[in-house]
C-alpha atoms as a PDB file:
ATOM      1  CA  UNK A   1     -31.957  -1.373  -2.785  1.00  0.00           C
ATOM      2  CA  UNK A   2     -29.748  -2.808  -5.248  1.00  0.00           C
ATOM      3  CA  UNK A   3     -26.393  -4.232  -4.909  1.00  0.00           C
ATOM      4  CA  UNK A   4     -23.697  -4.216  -7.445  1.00  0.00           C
ATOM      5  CA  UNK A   5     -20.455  -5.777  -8.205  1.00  0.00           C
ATOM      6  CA  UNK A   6     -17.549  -2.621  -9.382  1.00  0.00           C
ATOM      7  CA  UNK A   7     -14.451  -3.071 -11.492  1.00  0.00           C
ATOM      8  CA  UNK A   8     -11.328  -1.603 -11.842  1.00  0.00           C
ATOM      9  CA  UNK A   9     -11.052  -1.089 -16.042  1.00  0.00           C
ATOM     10  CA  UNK A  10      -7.461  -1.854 -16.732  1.00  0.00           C
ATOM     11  CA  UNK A  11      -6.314  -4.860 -15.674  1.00  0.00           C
ATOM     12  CA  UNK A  12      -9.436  -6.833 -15.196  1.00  0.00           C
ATOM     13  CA  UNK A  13     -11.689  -6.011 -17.820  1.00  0.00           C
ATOM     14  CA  UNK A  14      -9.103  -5.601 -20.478  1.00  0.00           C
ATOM     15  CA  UNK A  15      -5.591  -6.269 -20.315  1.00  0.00           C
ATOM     16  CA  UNK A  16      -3.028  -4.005 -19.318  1.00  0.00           C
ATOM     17  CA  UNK A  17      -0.421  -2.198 -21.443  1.00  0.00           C
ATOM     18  CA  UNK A  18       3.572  -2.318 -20.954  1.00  0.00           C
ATOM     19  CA  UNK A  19       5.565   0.624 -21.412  1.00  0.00           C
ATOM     20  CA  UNK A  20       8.715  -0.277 -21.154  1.00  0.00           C
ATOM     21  CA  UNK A  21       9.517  -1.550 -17.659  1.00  0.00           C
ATOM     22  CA  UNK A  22       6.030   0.004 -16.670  1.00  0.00           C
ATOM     23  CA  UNK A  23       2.190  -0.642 -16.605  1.00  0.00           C
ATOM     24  CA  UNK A  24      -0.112   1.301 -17.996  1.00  0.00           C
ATOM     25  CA  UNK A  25      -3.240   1.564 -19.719  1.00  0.00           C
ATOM     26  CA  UNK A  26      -4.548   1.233 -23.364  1.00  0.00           C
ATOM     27  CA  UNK A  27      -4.893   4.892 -24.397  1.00  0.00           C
ATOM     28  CA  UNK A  28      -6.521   3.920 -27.928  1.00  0.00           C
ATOM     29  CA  UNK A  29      -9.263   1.596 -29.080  1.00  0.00           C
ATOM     30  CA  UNK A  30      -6.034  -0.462 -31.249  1.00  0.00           C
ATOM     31  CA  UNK A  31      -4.103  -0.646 -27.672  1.00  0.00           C
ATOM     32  CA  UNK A  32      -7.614  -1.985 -26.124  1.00  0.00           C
ATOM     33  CA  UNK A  33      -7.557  -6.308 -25.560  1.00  0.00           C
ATOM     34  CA  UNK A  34     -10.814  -7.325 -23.323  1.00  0.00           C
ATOM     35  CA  UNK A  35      -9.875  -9.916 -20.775  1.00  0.00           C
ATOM     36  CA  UNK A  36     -10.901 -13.273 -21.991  1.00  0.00           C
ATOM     37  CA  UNK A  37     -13.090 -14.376 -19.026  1.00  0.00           C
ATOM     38  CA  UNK A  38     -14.419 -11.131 -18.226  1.00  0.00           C
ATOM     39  CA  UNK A  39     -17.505 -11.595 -19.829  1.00  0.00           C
ATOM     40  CA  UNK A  40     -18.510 -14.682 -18.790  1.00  0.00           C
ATOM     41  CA  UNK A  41     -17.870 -13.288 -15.306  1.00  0.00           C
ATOM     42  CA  UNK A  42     -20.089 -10.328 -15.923  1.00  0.00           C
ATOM     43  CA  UNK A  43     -22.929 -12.506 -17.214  1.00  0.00           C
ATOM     44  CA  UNK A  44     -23.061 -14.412 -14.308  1.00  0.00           C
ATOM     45  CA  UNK A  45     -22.278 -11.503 -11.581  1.00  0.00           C
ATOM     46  CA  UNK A  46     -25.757 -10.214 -13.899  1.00  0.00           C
ATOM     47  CA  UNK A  47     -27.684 -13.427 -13.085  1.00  0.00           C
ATOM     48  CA  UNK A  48     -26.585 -12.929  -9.507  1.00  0.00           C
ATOM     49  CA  UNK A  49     -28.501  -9.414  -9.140  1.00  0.00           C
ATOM     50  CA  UNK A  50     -25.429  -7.585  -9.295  1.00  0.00           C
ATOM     51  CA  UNK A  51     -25.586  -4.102 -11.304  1.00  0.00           C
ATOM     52  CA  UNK A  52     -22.035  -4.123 -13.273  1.00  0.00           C
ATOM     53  CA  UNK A  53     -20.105  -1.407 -13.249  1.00  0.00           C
ATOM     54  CA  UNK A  54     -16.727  -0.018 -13.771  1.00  0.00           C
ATOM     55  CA  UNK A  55     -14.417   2.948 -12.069  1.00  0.00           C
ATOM     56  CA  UNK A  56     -11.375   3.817 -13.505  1.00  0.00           C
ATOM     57  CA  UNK A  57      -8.419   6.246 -12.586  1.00  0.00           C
ATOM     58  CA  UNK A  58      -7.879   7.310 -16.335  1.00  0.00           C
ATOM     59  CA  UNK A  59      -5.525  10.096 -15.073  1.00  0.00           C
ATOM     60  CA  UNK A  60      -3.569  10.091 -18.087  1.00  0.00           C
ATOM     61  CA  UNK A  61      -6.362  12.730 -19.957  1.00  0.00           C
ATOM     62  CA  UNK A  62      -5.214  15.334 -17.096  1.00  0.00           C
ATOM     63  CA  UNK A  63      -1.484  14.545 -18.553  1.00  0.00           C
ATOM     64  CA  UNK A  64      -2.491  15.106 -21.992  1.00  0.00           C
ATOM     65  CA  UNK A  65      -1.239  11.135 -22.647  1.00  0.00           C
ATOM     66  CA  UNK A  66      -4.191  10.036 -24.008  1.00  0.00           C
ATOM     67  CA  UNK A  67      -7.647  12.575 -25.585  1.00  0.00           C
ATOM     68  CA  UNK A  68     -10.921  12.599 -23.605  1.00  0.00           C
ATOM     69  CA  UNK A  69     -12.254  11.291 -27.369  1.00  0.00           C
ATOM     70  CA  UNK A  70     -10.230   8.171 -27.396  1.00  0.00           C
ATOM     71  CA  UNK A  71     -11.129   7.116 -23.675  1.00  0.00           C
ATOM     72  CA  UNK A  72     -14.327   7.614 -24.791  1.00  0.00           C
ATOM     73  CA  UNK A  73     -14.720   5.392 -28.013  1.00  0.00           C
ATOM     74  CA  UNK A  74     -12.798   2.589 -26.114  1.00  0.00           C
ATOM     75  CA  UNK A  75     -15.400   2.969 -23.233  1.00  0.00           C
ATOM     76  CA  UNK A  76     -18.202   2.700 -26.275  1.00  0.00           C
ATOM     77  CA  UNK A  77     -16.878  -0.140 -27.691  1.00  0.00           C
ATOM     78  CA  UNK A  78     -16.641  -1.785 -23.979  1.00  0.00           C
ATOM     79  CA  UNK A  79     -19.968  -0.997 -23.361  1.00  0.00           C
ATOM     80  CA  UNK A  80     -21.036  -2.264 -26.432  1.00  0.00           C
ATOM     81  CA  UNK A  81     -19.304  -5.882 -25.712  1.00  0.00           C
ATOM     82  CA  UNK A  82     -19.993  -6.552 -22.336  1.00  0.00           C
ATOM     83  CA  UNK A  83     -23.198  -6.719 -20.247  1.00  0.00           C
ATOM     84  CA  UNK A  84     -22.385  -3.502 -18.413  1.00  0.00           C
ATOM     85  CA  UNK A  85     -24.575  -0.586 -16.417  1.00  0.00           C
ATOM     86  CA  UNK A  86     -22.315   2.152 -16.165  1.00  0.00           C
ATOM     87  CA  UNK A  87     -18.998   3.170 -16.922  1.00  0.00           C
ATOM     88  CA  UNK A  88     -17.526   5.924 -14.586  1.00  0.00           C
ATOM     89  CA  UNK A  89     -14.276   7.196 -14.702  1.00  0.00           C
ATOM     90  CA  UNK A  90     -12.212  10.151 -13.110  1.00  0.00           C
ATOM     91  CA  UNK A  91      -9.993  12.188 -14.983  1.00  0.00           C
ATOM     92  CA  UNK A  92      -7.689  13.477 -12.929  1.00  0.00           C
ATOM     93  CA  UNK A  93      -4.232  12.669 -12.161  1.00  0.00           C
ATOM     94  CA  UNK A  94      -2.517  11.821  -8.519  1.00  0.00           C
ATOM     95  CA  UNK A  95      -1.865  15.800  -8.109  1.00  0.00           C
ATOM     96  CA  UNK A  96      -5.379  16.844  -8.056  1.00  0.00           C
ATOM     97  CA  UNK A  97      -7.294  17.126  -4.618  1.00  0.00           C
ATOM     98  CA  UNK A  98     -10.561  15.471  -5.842  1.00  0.00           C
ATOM     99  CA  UNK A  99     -13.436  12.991  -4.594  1.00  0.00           C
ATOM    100  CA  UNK A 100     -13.346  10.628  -7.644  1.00  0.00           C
ATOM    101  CA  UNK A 101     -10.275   9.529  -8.254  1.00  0.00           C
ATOM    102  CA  UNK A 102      -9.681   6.174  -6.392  1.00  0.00           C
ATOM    103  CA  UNK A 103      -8.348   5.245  -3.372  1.00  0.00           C
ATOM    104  CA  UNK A 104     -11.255   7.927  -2.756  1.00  0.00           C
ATOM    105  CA  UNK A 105     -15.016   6.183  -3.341  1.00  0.00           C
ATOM    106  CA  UNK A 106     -16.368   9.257  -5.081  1.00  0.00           C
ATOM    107  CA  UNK A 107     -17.515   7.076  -7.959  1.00  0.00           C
ATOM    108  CA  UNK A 108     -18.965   4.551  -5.685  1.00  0.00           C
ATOM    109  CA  UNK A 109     -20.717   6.474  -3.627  1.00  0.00           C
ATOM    110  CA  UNK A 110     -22.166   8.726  -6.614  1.00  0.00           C
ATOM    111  CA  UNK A 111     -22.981   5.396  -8.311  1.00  0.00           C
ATOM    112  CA  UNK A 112     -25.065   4.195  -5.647  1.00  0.00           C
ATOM    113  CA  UNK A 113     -26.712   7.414  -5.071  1.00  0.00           C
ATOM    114  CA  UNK A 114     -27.836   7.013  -8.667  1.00  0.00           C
ATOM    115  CA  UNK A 115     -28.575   3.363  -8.827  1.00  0.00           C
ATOM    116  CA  UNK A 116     -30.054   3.033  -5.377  1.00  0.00           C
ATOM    117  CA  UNK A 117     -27.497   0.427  -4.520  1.00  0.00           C
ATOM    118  CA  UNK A 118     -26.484  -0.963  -0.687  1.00  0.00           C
ATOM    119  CA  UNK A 119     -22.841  -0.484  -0.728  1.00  0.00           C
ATOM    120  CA  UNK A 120     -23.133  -2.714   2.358  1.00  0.00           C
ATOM    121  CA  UNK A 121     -24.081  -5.740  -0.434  1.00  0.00           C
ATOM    122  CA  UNK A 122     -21.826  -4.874  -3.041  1.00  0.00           C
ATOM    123  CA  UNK A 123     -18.025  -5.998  -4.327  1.00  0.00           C
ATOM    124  CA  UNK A 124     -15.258  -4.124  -5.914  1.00  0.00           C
ATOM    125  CA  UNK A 125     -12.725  -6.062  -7.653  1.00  0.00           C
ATOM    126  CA  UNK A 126      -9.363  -4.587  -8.597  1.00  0.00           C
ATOM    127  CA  UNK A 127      -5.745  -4.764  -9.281  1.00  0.00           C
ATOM    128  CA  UNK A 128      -3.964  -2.272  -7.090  1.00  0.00           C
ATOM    129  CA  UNK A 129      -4.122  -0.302  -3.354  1.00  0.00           C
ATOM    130  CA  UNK A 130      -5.868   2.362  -4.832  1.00  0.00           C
ATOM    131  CA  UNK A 131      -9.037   0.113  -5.916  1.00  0.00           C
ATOM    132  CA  UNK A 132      -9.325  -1.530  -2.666  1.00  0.00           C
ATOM    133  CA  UNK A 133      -8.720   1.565  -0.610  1.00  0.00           C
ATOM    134  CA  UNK A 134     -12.416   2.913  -2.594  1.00  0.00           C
ATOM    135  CA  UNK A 135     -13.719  -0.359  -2.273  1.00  0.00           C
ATOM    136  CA  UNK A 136     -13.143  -0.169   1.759  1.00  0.00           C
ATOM    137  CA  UNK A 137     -13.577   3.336   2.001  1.00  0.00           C
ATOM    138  CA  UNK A 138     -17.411   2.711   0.340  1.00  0.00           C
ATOM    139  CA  UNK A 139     -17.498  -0.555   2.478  1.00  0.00           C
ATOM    140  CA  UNK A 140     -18.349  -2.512  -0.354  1.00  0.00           C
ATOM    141  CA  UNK A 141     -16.409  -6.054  -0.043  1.00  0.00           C
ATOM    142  CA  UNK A 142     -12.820  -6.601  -1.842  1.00  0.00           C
ATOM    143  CA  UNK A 143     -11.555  -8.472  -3.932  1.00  0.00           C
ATOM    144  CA  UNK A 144      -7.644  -7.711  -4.953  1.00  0.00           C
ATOM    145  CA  UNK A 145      -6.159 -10.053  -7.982  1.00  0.00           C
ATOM    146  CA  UNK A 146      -2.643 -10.593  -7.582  1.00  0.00           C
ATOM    147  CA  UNK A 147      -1.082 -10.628 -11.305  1.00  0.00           C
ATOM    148  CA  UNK A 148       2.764 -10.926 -11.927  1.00  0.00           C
ATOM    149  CA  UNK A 149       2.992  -6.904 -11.762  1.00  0.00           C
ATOM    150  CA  UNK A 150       1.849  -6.401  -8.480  1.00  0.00           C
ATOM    151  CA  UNK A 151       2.626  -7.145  -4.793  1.00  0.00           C
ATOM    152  CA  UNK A 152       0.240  -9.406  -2.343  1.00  0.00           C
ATOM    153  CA  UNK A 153      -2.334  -7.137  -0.954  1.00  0.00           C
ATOM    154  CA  UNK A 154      -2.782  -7.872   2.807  1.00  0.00           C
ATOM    155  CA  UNK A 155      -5.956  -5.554   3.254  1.00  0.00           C
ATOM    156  CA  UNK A 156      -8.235  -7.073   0.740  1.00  0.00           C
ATOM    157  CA  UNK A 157     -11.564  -9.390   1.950  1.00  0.00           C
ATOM    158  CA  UNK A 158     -10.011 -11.723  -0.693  1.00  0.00           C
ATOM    159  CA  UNK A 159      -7.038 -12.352  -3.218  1.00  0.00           C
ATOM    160  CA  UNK A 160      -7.668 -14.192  -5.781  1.00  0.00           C
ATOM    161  CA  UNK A 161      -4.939 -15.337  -8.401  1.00  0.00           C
ATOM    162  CA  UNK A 162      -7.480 -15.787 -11.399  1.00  0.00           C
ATOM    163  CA  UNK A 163     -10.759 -14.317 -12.310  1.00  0.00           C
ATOM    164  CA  UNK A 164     -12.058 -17.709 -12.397  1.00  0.00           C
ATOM    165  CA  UNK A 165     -11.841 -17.530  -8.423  1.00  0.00           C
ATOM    166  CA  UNK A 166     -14.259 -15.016  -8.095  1.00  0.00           C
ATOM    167  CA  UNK A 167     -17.637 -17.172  -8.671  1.00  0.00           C
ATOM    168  CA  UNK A 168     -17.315 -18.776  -4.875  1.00  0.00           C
ATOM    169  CA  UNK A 169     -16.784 -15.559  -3.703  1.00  0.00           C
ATOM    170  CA  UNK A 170     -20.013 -14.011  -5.482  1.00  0.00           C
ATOM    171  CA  UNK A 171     -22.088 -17.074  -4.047  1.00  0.00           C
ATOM    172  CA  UNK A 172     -21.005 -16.556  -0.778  1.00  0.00           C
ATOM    173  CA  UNK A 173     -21.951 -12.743  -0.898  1.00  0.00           C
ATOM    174  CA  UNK A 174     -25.471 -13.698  -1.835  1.00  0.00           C
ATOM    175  CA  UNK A 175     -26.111 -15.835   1.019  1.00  0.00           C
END
């Protein structure tokens, strides 16, 4: 079996977007600003053995905020500039009742039925409750980054205040 290392989209693989008082995310490519250290990250999470792969909430296509055709020429051009396996992403906003959208591990647990991976030997990285709840839920190990618009999360494996932090954690997780 395979292991692999999942990522929440906005906020660790590109940057997020302010609205006002509020965070969001890029809805267009021209909105879209890649992280710089995220693909150096990726590269070596690759030379680890780890399948890359990201799950995103993109909930604002069920809103009509942003067109299924946009979220999918930003994923394109994501795909196209980062050493990436898959791209998964759920639709749907908070008000629908399905298995996908995260704190649920719907697109872990389909992602490993594809891939073959042991959830058991994988990591989820993300920004907010909801990506650690599907990280837990899949019992994958967690990794929450604390950034100036969110709160400490208690229930991660690990909080980490920079991307940079991460590497330790990935050589510990082979061992």
């Amino acid at each position: 079996m395979k292991k692999a290392f999942f990522f929440d989209r906005d906020g660790i693989i590109n940057e997020v977007v302010m609205r006002g008082e509020k965070v969001g995310n890029p809805r267009m490519l021209s909105e879209l600003v890649i992280r710089e250290e995220i693909a150096s990250l990726l590269e070596i999470s690759h030379s680890y053995g780890f399948l890359n792969i990201v799950v995103t909430n993109q909930g604002d296509i069920s809103r009509g905020d942003m067109a299924k055709s946009d979220l999918e020429e930003m994923h394109t051009y994501i795909q196209a500039t980062l050493p990436l396996h898959d791209i998964r992403y759920c639709p749907h906003g908070s008000d629908h009742e399905c298995e996908c959208r995260k704190p649920k591990a719907g697109m872990l647990l389909t992602a490993a039925a594809e891939f073959d991976i042991d959830l058991s030997k994988s990591l989820l990285i993300g920004d907010s409750w909801k990506d650690i709840g599907a990280g837990e839920a899949a019992g994958c190990l967690t990794i929450y980054l604390k950034t100036p618009y969110n709160s400490v999360m208690e229930d991660a494996d690990y909080v980490i205040y920079s991307l940079g932090e991460v590497i330790p954690i990935l050589k510990r997780a082979l061992s």
